[in-house]
PDB file of N, CA and C in Angstrom:
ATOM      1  N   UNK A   1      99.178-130.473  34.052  1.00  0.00           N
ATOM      2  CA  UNK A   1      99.106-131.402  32.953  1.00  0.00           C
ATOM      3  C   UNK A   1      98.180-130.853  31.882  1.00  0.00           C
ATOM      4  N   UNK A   2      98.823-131.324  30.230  1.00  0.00           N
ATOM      5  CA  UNK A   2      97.639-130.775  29.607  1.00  0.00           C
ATOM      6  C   UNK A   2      96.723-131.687  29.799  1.00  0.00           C
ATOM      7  N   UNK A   3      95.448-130.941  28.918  1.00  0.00           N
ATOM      8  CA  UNK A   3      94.364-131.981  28.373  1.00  0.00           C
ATOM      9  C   UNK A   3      94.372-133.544  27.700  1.00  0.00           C
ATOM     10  N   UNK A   4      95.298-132.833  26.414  1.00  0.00           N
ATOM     11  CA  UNK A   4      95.598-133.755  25.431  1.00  0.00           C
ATOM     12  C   UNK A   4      97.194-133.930  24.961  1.00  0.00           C
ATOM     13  N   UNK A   5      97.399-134.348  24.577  1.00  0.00           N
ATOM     14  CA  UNK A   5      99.271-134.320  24.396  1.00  0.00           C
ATOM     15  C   UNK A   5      99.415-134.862  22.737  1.00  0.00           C
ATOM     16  N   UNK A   6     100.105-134.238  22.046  1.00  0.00           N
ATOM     17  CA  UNK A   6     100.150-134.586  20.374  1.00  0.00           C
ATOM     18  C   UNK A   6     101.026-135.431  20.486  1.00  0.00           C
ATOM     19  N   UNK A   7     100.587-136.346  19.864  1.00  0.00           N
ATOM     20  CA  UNK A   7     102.023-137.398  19.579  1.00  0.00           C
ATOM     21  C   UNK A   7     102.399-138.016  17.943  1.00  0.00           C
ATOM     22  N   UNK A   8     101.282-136.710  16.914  1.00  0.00           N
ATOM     23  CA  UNK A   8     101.910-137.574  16.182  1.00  0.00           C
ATOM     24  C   UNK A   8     103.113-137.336  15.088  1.00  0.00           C
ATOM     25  N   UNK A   9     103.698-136.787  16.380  1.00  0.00           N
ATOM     26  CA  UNK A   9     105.182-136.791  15.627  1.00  0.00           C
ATOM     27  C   UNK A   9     106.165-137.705  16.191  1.00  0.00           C
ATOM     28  N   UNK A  10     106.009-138.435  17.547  1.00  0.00           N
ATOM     29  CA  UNK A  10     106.201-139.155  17.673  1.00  0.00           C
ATOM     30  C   UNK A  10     107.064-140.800  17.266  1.00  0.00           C
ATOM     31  N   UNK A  11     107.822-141.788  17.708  1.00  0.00           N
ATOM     32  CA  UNK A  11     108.427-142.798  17.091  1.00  0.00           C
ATOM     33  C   UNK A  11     108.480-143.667  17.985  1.00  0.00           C
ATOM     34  N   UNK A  12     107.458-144.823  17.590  1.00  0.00           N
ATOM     35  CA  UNK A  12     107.443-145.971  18.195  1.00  0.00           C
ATOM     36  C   UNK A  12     108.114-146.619  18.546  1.00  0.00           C
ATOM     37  N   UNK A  13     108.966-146.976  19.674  1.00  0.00           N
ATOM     38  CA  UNK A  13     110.331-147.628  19.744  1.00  0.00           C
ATOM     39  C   UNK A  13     111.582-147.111  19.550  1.00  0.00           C
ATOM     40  N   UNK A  14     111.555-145.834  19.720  1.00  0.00           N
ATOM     41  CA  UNK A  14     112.690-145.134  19.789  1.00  0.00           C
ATOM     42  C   UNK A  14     113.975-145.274  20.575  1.00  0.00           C
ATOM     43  N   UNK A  15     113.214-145.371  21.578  1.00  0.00           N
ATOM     44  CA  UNK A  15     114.080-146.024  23.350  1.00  0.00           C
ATOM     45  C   UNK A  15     114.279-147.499  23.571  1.00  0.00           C
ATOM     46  N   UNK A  16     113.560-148.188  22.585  1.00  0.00           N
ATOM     47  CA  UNK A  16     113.556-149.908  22.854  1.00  0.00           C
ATOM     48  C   UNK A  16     114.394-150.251  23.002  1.00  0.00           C
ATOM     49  N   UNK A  17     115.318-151.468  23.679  1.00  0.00           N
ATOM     50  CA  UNK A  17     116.580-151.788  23.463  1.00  0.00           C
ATOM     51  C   UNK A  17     116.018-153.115  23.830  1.00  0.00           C
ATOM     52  N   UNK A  18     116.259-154.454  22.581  1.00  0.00           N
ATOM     53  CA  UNK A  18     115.593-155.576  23.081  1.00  0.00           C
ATOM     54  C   UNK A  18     116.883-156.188  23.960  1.00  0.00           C
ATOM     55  N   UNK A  19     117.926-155.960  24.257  1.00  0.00           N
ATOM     56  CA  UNK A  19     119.093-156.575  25.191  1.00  0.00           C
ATOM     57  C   UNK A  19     119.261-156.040  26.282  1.00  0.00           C
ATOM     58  N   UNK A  20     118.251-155.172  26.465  1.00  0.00           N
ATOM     59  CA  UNK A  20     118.704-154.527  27.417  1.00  0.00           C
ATOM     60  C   UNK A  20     118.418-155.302  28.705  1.00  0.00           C
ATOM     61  N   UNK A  21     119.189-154.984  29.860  1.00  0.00           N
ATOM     62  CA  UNK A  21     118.722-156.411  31.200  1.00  0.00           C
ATOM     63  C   UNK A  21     118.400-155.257  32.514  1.00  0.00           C
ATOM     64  N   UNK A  22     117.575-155.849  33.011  1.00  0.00           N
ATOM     65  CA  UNK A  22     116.753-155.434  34.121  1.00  0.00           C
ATOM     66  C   UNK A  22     117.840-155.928  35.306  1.00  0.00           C
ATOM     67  N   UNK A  23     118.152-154.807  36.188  1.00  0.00           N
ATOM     68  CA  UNK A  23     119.221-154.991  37.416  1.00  0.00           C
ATOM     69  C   UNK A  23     118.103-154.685  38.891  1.00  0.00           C
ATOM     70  N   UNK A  24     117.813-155.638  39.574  1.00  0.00           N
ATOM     71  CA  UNK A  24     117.091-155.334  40.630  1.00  0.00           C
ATOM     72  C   UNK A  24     118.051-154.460  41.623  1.00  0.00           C
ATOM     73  N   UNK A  25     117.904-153.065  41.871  1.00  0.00           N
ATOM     74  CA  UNK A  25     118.458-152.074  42.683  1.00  0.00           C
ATOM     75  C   UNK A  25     117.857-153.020  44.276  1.00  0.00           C
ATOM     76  N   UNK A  26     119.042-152.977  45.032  1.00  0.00           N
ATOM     77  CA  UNK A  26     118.988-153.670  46.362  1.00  0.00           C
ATOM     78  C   UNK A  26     119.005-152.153  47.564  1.00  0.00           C
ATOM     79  N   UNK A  27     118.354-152.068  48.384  1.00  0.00           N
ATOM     80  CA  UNK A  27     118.546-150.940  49.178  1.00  0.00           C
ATOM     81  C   UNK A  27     118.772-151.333  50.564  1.00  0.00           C
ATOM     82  N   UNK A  28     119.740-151.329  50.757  1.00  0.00           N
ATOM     83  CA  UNK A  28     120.030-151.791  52.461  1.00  0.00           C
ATOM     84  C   UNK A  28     119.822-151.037  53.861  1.00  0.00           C
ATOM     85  N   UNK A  29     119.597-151.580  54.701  1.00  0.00           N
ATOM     86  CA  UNK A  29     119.368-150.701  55.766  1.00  0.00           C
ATOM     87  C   UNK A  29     120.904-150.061  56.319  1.00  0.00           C
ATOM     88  N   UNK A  30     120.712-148.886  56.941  1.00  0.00           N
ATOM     89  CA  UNK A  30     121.474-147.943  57.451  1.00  0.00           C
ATOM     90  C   UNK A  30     123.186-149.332  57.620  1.00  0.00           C
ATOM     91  N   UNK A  31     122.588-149.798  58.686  1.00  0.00           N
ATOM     92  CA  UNK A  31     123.432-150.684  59.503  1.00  0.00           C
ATOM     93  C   UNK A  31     123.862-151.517  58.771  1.00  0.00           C
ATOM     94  N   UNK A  32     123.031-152.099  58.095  1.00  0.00           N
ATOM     95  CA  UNK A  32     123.668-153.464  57.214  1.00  0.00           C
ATOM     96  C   UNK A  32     124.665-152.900  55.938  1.00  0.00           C
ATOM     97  N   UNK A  33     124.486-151.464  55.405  1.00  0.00           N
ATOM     98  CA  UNK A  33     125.210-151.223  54.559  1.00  0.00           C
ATOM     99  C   UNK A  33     126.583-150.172  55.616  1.00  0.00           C
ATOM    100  N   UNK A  34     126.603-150.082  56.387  1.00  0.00           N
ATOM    101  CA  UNK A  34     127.996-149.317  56.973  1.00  0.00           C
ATOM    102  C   UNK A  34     128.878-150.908  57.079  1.00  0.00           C
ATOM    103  N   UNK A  35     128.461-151.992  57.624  1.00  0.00           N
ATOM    104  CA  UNK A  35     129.163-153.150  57.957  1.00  0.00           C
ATOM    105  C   UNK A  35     129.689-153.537  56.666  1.00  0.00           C
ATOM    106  N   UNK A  36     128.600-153.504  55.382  1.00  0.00           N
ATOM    107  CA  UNK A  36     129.451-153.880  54.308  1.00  0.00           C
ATOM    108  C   UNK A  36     130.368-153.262  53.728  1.00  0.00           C
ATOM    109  N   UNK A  37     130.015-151.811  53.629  1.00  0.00           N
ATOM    110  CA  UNK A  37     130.942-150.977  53.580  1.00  0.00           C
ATOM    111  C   UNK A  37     132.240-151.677  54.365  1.00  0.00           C
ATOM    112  N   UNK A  38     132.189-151.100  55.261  1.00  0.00           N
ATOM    113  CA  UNK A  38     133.552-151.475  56.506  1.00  0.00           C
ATOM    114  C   UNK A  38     134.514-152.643  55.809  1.00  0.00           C
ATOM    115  N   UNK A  39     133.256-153.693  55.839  1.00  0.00           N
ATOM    116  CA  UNK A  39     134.107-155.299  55.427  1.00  0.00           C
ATOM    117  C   UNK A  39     134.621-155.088  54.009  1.00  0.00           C
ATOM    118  N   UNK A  40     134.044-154.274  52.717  1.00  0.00           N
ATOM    119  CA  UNK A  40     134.400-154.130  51.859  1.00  0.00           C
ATOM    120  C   UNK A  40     135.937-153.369  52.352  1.00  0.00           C
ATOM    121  N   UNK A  41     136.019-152.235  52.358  1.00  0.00           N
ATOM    122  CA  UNK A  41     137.392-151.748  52.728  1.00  0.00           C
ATOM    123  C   UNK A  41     138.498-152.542  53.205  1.00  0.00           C
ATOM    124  N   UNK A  42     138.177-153.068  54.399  1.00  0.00           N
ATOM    125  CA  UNK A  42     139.081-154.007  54.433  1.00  0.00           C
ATOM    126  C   UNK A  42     139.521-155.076  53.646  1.00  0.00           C
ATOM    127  N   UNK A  43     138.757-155.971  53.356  1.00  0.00           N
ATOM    128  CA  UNK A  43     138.958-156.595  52.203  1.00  0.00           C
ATOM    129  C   UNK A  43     139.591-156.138  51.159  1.00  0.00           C
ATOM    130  N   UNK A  44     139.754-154.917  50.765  1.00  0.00           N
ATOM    131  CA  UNK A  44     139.640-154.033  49.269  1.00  0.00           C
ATOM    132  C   UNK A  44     139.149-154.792  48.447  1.00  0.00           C
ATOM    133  N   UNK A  45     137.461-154.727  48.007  1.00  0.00           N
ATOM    134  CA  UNK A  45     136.695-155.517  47.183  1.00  0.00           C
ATOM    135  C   UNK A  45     135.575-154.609  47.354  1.00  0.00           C
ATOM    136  N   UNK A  46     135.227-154.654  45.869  1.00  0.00           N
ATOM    137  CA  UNK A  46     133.930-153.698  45.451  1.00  0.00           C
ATOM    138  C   UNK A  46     132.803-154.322  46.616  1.00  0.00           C
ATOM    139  N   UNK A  47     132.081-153.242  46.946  1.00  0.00           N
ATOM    140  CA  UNK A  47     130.467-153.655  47.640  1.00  0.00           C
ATOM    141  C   UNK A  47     130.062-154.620  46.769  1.00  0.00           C
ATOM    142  N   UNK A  48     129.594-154.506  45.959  1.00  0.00           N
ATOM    143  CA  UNK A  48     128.727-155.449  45.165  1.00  0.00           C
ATOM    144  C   UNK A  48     129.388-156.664  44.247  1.00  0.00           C
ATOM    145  N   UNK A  49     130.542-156.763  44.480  1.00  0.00           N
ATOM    146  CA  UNK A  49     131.494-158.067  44.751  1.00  0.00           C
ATOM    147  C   UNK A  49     131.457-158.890  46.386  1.00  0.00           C
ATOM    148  N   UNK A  50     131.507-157.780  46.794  1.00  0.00           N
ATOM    149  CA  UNK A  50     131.457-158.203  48.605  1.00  0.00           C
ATOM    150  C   UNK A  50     130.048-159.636  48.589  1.00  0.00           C
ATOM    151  N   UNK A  51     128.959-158.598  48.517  1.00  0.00           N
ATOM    152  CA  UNK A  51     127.568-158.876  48.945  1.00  0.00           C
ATOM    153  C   UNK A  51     127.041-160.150  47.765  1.00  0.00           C
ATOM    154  N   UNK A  52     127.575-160.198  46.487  1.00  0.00           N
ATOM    155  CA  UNK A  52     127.406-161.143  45.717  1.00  0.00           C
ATOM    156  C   UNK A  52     128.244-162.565  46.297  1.00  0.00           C
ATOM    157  N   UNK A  53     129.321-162.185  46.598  1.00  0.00           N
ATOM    158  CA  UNK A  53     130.303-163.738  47.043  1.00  0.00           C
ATOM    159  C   UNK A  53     129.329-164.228  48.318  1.00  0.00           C
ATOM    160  N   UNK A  54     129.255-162.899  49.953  1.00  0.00           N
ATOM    161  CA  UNK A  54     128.250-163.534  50.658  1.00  0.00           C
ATOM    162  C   UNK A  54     126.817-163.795  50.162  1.00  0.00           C
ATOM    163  N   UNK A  55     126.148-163.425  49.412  1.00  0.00           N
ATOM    164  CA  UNK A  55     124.664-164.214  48.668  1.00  0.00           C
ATOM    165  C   UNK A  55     125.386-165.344  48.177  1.00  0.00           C
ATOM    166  N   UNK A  56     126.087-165.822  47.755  1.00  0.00           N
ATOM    167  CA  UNK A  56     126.851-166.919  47.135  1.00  0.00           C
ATOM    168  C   UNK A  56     126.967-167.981  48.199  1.00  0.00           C
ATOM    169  N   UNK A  57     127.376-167.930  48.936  1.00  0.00           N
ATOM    170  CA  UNK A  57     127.635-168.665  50.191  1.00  0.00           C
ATOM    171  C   UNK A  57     126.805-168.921  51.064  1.00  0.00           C
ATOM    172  N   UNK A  58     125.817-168.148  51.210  1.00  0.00           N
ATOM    173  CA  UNK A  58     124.296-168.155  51.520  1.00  0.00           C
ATOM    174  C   UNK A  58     123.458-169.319  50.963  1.00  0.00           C
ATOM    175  N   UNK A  59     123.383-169.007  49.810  1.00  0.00           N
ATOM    176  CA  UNK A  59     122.715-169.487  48.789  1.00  0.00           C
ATOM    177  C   UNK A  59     123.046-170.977  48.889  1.00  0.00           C
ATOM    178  N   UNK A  60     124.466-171.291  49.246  1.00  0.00           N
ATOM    179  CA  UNK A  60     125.360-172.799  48.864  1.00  0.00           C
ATOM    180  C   UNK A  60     124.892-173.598  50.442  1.00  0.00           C
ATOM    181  N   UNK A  61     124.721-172.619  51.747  1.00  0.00           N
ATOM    182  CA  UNK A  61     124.190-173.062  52.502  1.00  0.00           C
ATOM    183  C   UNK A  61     123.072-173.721  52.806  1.00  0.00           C
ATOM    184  N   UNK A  62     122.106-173.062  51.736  1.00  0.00           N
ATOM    185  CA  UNK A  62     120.690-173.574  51.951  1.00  0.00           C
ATOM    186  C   UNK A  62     120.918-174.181  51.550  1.00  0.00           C
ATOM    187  N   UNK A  63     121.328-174.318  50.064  1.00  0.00           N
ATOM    188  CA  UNK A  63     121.209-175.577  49.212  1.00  0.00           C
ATOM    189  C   UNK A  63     121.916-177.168  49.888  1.00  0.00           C
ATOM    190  N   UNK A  64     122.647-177.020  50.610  1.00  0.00           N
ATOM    191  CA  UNK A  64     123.271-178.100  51.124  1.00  0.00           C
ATOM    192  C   UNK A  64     122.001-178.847  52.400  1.00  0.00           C
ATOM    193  N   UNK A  65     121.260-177.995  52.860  1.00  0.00           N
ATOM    194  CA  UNK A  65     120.469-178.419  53.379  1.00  0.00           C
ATOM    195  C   UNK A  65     119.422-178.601  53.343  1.00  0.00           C
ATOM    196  N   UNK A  66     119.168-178.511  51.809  1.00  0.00           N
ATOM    197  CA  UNK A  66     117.546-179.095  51.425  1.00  0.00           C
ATOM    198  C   UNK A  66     117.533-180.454  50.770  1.00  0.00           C
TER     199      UNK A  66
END
């Protein structure tokens, strides 16, 4: 690393994008992602169609019981 780093050539907000949306990356364990896998295939339905409908149904579960 240097010392000091010049920046003033630099541009404030160059990269900003005020729309831009934050996607929480999900990382599954070994096992839990071969099963979705699997069930996805069969199904023919994207993973992350798969795993959104079951969070969906999840989600409708609790809620029915609070």
């Amino acid at each position: 690393m240097k010392a000091e780093y010049d920046f003033s050539k630099g541009e404030r907000g160059k990269f900003y994008n005020a729309d831009a949306v934050f996607r929480t990356p999900i990382y599954l364990e070994k096992d839990v992602n071969e099963f979705i896998q699997h069930l996805a295939n069969v199904k023919e339905k994207d993973v992350g169609e798969l795993v959104n409908e079951l969070l969906r149904h999840n989600i409708q579960l609790i809620q029915s019981i609070q």
